[in-house]
PDB file of N, CA and C in Angstrom:
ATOM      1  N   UNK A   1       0.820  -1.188   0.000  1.00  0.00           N
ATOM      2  CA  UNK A   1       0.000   0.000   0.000  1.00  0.00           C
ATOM      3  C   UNK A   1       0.871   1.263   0.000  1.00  0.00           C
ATOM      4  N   UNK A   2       1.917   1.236   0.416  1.00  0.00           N
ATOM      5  CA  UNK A   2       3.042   2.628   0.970  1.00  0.00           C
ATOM      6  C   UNK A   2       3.523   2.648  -0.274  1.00  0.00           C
ATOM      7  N   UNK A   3       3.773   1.042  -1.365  1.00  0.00           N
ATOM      8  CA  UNK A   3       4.371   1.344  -2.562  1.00  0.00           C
ATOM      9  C   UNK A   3       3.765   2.219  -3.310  1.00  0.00           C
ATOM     10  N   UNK A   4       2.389   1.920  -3.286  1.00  0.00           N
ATOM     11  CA  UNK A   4       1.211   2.471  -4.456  1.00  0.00           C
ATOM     12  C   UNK A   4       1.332   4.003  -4.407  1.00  0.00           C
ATOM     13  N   UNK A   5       1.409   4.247  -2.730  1.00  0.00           N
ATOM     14  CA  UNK A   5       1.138   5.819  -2.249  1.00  0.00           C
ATOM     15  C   UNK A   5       2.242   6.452  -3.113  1.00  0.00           C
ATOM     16  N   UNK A   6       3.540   6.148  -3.059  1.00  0.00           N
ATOM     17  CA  UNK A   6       4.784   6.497  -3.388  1.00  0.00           C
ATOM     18  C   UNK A   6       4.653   6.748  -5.031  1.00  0.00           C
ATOM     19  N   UNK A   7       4.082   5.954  -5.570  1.00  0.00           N
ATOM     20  CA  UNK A   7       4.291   5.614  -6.894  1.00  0.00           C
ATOM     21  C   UNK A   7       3.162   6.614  -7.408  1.00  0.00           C
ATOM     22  N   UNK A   8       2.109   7.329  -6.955  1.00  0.00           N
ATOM     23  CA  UNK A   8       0.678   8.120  -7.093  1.00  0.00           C
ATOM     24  C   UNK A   8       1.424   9.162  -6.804  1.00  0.00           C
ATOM     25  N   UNK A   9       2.279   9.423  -5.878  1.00  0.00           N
ATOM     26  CA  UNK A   9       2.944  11.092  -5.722  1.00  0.00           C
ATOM     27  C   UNK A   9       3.931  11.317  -7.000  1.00  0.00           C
ATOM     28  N   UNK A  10       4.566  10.029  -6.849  1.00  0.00           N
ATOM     29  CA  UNK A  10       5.580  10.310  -7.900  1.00  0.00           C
ATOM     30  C   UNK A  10       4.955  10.609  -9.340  1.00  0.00           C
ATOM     31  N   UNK A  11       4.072   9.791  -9.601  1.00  0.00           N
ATOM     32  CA  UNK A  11       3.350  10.252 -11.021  1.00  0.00           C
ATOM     33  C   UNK A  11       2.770  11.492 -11.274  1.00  0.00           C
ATOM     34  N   UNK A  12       2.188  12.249 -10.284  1.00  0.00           N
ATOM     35  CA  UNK A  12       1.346  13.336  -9.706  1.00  0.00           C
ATOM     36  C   UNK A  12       2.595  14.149 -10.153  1.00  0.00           C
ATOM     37  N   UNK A  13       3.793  14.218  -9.367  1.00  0.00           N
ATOM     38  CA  UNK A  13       4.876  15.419  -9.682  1.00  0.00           C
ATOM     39  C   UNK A  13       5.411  15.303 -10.875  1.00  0.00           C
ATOM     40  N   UNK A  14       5.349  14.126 -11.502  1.00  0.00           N
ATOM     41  CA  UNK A  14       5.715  13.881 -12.958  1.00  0.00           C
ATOM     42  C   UNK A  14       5.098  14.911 -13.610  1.00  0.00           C
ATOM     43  N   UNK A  15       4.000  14.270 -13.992  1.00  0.00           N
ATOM     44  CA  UNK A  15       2.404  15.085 -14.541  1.00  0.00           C
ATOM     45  C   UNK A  15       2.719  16.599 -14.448  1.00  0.00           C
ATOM     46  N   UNK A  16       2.608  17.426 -12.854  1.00  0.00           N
ATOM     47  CA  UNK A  16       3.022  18.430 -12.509  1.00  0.00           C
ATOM     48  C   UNK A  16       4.317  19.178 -13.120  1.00  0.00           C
ATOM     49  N   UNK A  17       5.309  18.542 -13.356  1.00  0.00           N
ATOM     50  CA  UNK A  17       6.476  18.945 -14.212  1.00  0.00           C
ATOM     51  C   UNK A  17       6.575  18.714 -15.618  1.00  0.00           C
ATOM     52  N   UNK A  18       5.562  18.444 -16.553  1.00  0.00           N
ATOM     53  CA  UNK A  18       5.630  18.434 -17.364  1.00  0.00           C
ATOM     54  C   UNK A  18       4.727  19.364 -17.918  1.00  0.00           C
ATOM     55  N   UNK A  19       3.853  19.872 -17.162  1.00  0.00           N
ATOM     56  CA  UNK A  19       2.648  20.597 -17.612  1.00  0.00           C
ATOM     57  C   UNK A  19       3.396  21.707 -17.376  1.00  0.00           C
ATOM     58  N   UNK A  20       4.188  21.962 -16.678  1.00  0.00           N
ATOM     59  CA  UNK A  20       5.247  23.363 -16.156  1.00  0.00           C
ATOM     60  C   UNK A  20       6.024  23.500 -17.494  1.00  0.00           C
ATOM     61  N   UNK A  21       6.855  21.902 -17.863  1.00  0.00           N
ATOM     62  CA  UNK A  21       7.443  22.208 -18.970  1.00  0.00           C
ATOM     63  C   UNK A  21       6.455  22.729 -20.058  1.00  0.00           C
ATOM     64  N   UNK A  22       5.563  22.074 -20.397  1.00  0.00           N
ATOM     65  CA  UNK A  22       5.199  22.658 -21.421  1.00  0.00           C
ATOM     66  C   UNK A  22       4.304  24.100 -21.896  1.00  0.00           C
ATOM     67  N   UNK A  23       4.152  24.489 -20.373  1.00  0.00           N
ATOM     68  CA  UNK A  23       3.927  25.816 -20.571  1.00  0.00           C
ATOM     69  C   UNK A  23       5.169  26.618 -20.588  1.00  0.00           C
ATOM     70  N   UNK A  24       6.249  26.327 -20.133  1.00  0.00           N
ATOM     71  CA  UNK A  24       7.075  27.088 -20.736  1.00  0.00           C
ATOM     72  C   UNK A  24       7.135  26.605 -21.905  1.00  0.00           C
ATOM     73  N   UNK A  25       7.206  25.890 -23.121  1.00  0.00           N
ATOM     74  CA  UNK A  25       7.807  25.990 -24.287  1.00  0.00           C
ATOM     75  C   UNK A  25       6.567  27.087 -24.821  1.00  0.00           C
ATOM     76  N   UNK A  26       5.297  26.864 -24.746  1.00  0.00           N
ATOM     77  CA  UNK A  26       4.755  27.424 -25.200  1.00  0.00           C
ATOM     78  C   UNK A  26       4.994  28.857 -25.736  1.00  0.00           C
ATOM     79  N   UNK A  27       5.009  29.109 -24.313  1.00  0.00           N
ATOM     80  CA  UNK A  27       5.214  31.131 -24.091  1.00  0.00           C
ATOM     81  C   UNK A  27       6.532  30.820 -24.724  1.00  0.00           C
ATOM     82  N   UNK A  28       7.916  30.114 -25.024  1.00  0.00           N
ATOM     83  CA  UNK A  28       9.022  30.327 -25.817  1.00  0.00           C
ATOM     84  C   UNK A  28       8.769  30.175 -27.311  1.00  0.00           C
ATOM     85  N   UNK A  29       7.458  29.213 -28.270  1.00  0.00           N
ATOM     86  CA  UNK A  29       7.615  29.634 -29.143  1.00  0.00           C
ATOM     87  C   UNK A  29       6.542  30.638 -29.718  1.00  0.00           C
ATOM     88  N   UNK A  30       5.677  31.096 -28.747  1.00  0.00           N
ATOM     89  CA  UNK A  30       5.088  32.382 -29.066  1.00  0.00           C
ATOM     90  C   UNK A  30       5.961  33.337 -29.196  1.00  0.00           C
ATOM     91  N   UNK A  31       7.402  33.380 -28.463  1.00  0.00           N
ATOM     92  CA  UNK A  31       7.572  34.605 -28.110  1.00  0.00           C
ATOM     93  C   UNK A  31       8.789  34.497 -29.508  1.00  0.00           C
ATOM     94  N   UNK A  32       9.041  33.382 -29.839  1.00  0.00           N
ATOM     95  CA  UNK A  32       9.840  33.513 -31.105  1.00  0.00           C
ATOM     96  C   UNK A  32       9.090  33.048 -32.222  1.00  0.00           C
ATOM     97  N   UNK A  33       7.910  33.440 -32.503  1.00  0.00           N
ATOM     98  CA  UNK A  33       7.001  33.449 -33.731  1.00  0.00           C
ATOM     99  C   UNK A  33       6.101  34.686 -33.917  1.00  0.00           C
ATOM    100  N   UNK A  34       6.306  35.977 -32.822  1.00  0.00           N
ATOM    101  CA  UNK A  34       5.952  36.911 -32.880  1.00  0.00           C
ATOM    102  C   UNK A  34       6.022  37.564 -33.618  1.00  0.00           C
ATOM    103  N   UNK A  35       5.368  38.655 -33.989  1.00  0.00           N
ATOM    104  CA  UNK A  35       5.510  39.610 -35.267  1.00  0.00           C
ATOM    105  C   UNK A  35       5.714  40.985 -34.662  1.00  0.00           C
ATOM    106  N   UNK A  36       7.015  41.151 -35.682  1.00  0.00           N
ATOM    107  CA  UNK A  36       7.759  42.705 -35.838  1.00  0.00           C
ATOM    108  C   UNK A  36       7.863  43.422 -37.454  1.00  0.00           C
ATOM    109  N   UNK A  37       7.673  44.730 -36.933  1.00  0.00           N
ATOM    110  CA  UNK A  37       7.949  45.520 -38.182  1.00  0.00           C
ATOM    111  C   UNK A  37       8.996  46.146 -38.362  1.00  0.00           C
ATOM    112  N   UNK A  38       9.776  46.110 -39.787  1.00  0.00           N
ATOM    113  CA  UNK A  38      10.953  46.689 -40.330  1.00  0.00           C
ATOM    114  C   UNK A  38      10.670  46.941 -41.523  1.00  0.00           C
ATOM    115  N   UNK A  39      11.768  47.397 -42.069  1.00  0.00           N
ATOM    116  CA  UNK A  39      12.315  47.974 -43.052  1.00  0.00           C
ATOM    117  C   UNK A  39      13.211  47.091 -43.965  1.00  0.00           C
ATOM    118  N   UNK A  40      13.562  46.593 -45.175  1.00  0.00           N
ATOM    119  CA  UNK A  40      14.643  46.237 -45.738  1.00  0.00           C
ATOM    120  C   UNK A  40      15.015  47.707 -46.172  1.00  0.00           C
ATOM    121  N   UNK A  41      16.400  47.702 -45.882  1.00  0.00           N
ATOM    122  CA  UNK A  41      17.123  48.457 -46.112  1.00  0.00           C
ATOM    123  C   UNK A  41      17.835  48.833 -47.501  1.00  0.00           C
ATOM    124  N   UNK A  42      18.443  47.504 -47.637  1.00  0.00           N
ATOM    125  CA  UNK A  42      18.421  47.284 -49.240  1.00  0.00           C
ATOM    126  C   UNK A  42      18.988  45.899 -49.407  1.00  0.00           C
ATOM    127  N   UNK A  43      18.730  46.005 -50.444  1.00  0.00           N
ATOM    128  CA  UNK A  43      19.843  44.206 -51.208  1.00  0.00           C
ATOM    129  C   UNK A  43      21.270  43.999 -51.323  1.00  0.00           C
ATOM    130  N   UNK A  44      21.451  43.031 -51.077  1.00  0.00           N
ATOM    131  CA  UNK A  44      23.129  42.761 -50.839  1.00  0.00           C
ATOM    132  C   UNK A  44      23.224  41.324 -51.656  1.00  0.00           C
ATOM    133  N   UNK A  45      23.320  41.457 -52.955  1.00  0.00           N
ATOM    134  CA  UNK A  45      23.352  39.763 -53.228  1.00  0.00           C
ATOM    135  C   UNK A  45      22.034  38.773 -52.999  1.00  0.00           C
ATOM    136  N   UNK A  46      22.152  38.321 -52.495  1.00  0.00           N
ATOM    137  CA  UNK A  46      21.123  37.154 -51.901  1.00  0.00           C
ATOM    138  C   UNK A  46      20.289  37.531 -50.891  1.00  0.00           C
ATOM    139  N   UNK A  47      20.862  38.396 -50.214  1.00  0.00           N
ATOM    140  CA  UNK A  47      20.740  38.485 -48.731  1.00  0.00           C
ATOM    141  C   UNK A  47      20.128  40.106 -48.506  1.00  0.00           C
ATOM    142  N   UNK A  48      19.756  40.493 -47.890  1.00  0.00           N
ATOM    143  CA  UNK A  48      18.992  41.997 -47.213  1.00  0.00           C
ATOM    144  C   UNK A  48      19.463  41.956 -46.225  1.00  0.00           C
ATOM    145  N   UNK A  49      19.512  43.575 -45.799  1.00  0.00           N
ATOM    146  CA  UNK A  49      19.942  44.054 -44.540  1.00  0.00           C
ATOM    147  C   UNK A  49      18.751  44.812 -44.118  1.00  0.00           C
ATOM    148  N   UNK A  50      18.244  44.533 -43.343  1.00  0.00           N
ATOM    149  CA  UNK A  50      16.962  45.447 -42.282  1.00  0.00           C
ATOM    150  C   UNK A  50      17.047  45.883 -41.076  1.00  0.00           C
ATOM    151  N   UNK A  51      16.522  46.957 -41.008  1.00  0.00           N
ATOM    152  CA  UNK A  51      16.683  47.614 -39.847  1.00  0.00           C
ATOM    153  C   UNK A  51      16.300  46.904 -38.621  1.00  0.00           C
ATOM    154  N   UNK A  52      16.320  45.884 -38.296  1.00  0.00           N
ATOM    155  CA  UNK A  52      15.808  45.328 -37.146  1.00  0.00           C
ATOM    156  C   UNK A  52      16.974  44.478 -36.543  1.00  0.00           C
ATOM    157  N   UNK A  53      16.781  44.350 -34.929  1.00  0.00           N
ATOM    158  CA  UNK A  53      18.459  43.938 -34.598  1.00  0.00           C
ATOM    159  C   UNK A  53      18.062  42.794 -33.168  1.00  0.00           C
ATOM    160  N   UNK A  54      19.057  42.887 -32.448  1.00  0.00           N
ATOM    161  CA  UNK A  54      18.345  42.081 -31.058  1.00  0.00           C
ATOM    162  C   UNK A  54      17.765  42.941 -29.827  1.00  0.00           C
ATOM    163  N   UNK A  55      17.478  43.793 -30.005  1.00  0.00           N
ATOM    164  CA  UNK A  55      16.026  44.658 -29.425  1.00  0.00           C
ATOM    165  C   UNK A  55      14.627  44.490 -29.923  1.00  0.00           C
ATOM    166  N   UNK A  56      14.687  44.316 -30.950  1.00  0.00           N
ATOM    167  CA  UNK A  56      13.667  44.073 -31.302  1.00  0.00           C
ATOM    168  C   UNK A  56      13.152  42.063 -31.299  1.00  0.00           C
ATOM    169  N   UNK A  57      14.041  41.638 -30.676  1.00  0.00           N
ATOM    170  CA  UNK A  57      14.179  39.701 -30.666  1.00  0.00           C
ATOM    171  C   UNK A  57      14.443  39.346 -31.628  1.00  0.00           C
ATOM    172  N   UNK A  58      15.450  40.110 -32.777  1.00  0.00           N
ATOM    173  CA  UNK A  58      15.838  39.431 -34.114  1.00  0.00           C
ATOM    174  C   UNK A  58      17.420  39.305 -33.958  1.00  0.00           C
ATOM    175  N   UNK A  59      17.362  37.576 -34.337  1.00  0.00           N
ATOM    176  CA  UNK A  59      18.798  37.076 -33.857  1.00  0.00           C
ATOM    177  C   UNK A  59      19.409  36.329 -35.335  1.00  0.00           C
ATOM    178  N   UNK A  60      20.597  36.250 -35.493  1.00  0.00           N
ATOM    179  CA  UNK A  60      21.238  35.243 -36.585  1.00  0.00           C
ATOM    180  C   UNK A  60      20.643  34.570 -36.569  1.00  0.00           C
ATOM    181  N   UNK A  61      19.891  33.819 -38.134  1.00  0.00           N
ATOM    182  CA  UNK A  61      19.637  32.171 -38.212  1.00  0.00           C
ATOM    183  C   UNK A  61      17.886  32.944 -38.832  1.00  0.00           C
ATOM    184  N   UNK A  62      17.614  33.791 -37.634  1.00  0.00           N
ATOM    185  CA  UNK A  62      15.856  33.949 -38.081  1.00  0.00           C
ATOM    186  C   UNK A  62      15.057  33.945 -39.543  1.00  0.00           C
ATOM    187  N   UNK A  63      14.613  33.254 -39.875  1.00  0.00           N
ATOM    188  CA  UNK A  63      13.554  33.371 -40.447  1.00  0.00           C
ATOM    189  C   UNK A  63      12.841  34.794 -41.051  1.00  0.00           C
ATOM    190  N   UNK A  64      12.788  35.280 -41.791  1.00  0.00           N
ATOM    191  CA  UNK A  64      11.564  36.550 -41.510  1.00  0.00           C
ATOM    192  C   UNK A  64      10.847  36.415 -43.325  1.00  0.00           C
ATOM    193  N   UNK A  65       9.592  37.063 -42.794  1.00  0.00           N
ATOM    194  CA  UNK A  65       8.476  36.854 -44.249  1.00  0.00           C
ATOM    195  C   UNK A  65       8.656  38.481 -44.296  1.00  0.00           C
ATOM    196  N   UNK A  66       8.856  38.153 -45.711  1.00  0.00           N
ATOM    197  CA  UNK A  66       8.771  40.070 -46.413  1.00  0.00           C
ATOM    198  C   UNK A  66       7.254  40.366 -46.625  1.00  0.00           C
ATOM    199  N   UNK A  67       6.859  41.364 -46.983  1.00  0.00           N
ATOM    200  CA  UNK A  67       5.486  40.861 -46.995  1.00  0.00           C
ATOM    201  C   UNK A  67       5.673  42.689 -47.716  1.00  0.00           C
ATOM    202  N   UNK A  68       4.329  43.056 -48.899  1.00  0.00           N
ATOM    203  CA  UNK A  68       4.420  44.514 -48.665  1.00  0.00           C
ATOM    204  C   UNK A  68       2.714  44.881 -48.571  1.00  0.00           C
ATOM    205  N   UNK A  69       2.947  45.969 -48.237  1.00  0.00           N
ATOM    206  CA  UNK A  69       1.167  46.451 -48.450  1.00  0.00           C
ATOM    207  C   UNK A  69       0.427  46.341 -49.481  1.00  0.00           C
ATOM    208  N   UNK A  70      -0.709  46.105 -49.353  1.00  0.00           N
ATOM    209  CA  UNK A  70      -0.882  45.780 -50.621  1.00  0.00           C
ATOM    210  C   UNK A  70      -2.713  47.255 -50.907  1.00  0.00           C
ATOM    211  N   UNK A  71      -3.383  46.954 -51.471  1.00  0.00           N
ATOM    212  CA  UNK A  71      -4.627  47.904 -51.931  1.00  0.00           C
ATOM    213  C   UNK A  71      -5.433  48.177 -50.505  1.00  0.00           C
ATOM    214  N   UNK A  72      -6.269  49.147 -50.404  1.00  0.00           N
ATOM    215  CA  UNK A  72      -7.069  49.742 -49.381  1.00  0.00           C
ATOM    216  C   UNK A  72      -8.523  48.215 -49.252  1.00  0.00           C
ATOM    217  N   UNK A  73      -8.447  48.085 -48.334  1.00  0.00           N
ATOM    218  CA  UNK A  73      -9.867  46.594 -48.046  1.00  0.00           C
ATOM    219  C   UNK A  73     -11.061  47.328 -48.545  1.00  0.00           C
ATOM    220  N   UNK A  74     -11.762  46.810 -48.950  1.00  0.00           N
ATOM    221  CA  UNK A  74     -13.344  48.013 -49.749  1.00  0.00           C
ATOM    222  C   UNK A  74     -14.146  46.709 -49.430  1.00  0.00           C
ATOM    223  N   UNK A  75     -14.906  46.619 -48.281  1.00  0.00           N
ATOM    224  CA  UNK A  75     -16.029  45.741 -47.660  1.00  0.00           C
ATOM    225  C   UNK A  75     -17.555  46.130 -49.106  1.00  0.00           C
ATOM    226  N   UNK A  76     -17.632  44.949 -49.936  1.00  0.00           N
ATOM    227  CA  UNK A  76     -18.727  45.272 -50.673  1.00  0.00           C
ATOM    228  C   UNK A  76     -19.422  45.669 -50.068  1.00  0.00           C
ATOM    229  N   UNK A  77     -20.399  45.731 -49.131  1.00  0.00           N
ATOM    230  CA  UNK A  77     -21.375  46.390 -48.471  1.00  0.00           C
ATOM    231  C   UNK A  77     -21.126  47.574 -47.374  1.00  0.00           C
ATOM    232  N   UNK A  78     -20.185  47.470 -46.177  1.00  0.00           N
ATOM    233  CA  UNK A  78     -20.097  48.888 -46.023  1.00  0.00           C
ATOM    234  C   UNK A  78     -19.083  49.519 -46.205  1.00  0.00           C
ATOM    235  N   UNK A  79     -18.352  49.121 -47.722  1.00  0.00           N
ATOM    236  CA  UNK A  79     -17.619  50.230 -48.146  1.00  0.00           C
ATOM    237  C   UNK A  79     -15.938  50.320 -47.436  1.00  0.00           C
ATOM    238  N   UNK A  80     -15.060  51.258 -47.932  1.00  0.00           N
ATOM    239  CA  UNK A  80     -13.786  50.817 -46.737  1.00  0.00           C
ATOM    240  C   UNK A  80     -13.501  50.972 -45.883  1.00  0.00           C
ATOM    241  N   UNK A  81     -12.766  50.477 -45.254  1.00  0.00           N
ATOM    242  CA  UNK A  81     -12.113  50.502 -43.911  1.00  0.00           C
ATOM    243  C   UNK A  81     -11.483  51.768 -43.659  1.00  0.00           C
ATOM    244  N   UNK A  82     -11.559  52.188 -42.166  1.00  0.00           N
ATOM    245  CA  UNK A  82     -11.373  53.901 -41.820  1.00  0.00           C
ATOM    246  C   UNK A  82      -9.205  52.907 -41.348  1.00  0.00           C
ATOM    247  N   UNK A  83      -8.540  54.047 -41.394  1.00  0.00           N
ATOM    248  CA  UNK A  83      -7.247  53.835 -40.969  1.00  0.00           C
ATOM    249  C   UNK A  83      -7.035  52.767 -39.729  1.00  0.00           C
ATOM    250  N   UNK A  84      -7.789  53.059 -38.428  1.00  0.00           N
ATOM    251  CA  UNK A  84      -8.144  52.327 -37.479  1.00  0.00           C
ATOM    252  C   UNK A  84      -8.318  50.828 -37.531  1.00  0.00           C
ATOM    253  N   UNK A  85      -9.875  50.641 -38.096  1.00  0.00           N
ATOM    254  CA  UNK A  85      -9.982  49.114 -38.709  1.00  0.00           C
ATOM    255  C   UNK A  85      -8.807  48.251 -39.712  1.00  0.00           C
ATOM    256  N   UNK A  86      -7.757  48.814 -40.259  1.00  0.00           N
ATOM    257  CA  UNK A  86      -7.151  48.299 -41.168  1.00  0.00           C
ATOM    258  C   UNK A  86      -6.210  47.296 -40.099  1.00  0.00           C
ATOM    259  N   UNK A  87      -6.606  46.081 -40.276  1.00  0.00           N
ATOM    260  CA  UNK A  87      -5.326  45.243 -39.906  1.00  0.00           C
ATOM    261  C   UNK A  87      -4.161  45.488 -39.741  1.00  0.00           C
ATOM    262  N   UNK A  88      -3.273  44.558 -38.816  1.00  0.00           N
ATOM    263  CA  UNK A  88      -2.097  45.227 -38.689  1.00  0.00           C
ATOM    264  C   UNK A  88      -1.204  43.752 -39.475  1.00  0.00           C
TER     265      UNK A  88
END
């Protein structure tokens, strides 16, 4: 019976430490799949240089989607979007 008890805590803190772990990964890959705004600066070959650095959480290796603006949203029915409503 003392085994069982032993073996129910131990699983319990298992459980407990893993749910810890995995809320931390979480909040770690939210916080490195977040979205920032820059600038390309200009072209270099292959490669761009943008104004964005490690203040802003941009590190060697990253990833980033270029993306540009594109036409004003015009809702067929009520018409377009005021500056405010426009997505970010």
């Amino acid at each position: 019976m003392k085994c069982r008890f032993i073996a129910l805590v131990v699983t319990i803190a298992l459980i407990l430490v893993s749910f810890s772990a995995s809320a931390a990964l979480i909040d770690a890959v939210q916080k490195d799949f977040a979205a920032v705004n820059g600038c390309v600066v200009m072209p270099t070959g292959n490669e761009y240089i943008i104004d964005l650095d490690a203040a802003q959480g941009v590190t060697a290796g990253d990833l980033l989607a270029v993306v540009e603006q594109g036409d004003a949203i015009v809702h067929p029915l009520t018409g377009p979007w005021s500056a405010a409503q426009q997505p970010q």
